[in-house]
C-alpha atoms as a PDB file:
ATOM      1  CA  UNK A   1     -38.365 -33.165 336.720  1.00  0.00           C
ATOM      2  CA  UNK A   2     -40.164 -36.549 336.691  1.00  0.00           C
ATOM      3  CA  UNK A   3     -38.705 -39.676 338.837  1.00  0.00           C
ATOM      4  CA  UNK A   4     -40.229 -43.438 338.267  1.00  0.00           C
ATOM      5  CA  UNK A   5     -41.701 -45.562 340.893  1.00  0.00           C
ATOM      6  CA  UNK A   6     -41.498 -48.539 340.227  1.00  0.00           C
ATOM      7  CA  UNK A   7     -44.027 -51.019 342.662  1.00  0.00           C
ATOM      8  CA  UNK A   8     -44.167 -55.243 342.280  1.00  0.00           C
ATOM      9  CA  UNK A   9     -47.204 -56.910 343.391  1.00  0.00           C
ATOM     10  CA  UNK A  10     -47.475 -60.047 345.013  1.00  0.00           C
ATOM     11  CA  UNK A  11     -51.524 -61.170 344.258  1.00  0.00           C
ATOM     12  CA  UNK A  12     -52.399 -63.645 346.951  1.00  0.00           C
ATOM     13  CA  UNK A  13     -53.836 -66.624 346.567  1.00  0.00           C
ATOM     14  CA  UNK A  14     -57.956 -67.462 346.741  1.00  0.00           C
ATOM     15  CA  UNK A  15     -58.355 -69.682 349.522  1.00  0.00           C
ATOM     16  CA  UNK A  16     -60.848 -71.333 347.340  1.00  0.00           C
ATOM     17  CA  UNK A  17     -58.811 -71.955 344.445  1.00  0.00           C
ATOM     18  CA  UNK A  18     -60.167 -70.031 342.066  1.00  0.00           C
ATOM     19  CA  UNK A  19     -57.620 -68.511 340.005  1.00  0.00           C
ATOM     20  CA  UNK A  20     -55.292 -65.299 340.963  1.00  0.00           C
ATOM     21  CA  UNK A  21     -56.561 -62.393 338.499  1.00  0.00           C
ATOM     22  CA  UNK A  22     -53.136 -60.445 337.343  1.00  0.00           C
ATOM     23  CA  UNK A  23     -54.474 -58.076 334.815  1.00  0.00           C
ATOM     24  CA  UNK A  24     -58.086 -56.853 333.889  1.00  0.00           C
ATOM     25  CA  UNK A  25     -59.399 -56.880 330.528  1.00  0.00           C
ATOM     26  CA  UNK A  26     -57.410 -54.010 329.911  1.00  0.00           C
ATOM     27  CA  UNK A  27     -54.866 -55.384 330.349  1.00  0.00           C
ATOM     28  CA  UNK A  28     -53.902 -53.091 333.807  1.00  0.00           C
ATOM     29  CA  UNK A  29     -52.101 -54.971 336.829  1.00  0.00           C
ATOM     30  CA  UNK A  30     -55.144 -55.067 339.522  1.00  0.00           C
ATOM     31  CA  UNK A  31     -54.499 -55.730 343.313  1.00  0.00           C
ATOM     32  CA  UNK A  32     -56.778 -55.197 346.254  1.00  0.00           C
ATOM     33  CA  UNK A  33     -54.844 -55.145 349.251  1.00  0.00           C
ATOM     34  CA  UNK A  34     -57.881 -56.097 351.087  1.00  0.00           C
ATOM     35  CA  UNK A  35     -57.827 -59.370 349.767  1.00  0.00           C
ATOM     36  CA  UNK A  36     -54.157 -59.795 350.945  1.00  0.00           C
ATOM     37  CA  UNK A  37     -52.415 -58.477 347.780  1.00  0.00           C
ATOM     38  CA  UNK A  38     -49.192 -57.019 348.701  1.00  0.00           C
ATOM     39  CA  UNK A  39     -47.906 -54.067 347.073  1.00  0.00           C
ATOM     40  CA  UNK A  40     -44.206 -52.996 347.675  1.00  0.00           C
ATOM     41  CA  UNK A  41     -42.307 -50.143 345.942  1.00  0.00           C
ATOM     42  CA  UNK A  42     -38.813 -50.972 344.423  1.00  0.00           C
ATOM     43  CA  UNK A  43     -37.577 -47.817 343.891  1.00  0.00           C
ATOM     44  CA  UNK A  44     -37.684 -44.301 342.856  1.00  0.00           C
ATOM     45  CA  UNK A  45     -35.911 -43.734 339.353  1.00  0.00           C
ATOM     46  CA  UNK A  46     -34.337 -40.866 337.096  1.00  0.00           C
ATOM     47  CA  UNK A  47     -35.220 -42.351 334.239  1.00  0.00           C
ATOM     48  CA  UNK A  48     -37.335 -44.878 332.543  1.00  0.00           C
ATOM     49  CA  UNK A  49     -34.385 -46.495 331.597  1.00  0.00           C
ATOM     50  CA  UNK A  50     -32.967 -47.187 335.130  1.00  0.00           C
ATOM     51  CA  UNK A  51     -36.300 -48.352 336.324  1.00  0.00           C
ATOM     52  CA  UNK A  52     -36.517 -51.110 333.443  1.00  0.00           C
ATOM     53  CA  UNK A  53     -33.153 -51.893 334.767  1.00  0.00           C
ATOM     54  CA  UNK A  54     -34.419 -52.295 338.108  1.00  0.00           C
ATOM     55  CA  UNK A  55     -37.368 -54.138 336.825  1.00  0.00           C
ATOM     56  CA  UNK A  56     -35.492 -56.786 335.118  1.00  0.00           C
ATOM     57  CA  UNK A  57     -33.024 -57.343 337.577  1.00  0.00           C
ATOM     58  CA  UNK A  58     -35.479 -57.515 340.226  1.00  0.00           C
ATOM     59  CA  UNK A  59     -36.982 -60.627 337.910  1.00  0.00           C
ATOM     60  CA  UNK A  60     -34.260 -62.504 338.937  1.00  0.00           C
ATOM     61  CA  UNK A  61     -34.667 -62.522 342.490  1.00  0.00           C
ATOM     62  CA  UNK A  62     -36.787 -64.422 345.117  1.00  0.00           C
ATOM     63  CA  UNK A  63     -40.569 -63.379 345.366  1.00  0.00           C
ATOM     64  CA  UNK A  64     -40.342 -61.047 342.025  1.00  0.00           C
ATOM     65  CA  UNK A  65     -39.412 -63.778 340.400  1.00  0.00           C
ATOM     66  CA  UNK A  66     -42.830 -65.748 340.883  1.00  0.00           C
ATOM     67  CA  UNK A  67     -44.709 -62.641 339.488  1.00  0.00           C
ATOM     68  CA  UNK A  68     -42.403 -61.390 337.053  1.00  0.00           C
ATOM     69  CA  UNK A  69     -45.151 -59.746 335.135  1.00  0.00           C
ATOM     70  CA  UNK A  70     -46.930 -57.529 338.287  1.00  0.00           C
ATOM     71  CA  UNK A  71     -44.300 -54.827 338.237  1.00  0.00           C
ATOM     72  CA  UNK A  72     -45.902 -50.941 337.947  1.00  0.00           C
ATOM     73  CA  UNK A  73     -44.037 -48.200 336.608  1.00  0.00           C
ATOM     74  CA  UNK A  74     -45.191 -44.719 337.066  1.00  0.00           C
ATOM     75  CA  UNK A  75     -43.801 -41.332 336.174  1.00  0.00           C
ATOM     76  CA  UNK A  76     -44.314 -38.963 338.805  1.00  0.00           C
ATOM     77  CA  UNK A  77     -43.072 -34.795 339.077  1.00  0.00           C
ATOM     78  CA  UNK A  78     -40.952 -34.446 341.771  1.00  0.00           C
ATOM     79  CA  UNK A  79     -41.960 -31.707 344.225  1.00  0.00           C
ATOM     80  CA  UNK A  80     -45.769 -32.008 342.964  1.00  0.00           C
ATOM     81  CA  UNK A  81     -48.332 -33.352 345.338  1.00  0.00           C
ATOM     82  CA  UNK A  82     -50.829 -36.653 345.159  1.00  0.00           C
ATOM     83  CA  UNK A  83     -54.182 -36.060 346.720  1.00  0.00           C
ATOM     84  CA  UNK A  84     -53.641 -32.052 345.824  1.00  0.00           C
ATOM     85  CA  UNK A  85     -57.088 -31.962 346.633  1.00  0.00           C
ATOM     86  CA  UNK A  86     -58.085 -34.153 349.984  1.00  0.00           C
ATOM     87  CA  UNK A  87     -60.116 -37.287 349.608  1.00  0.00           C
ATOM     88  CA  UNK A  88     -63.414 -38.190 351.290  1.00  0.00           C
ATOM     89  CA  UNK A  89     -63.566 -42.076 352.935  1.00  0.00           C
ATOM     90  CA  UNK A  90     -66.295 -43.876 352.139  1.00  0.00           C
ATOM     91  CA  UNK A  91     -67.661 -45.182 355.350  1.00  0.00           C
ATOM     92  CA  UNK A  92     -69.095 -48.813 354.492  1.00  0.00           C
END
């Protein structure tokens, strides 16, 4: 069974006033929560459906409202692990 997450990012602003980048040339939402991004999930939904439902209701209100493109929608199968396989942390 899949479920939806559905995350909104709020891309902070370049303290030297260069512009906020929202999407890549792709056209993908980019954040780097480094850099002071913020990235909160919504929800979890049953459907695609319900989480555009969420998504455009969630427009409406304060914060989402001033980004109401940066929402992230993505399928997921419930009872199936992320990182299956570990992950290694790149020590800088």
């Amino acid at each position: 069974m899949d479920v939806y997450l559905v995350h909104h990012i709020h891309h902070a602003a370049f303290l030297d006033g260069s512009p906020t980048v929202h999407r890549g040339d792709d056209g993908e939402l980019v954040w780097d929560e480094e850099d002071g991004d913020d990235l909160k999930m919504l929800g979890v939904f049953s459907s695609d459906a319900a989480a555009a439902r969420a998504v455009d209701h969630a427009r409406t209100l304060p914060g989402f409202r001033d980004e109401p493109d940066c929402f992230l929608v993505t399928p997921h199968t419930v009872d199936t692990a992320m990182w299956a396989e570990g992950y290694v942390s790149d020590p800088d």
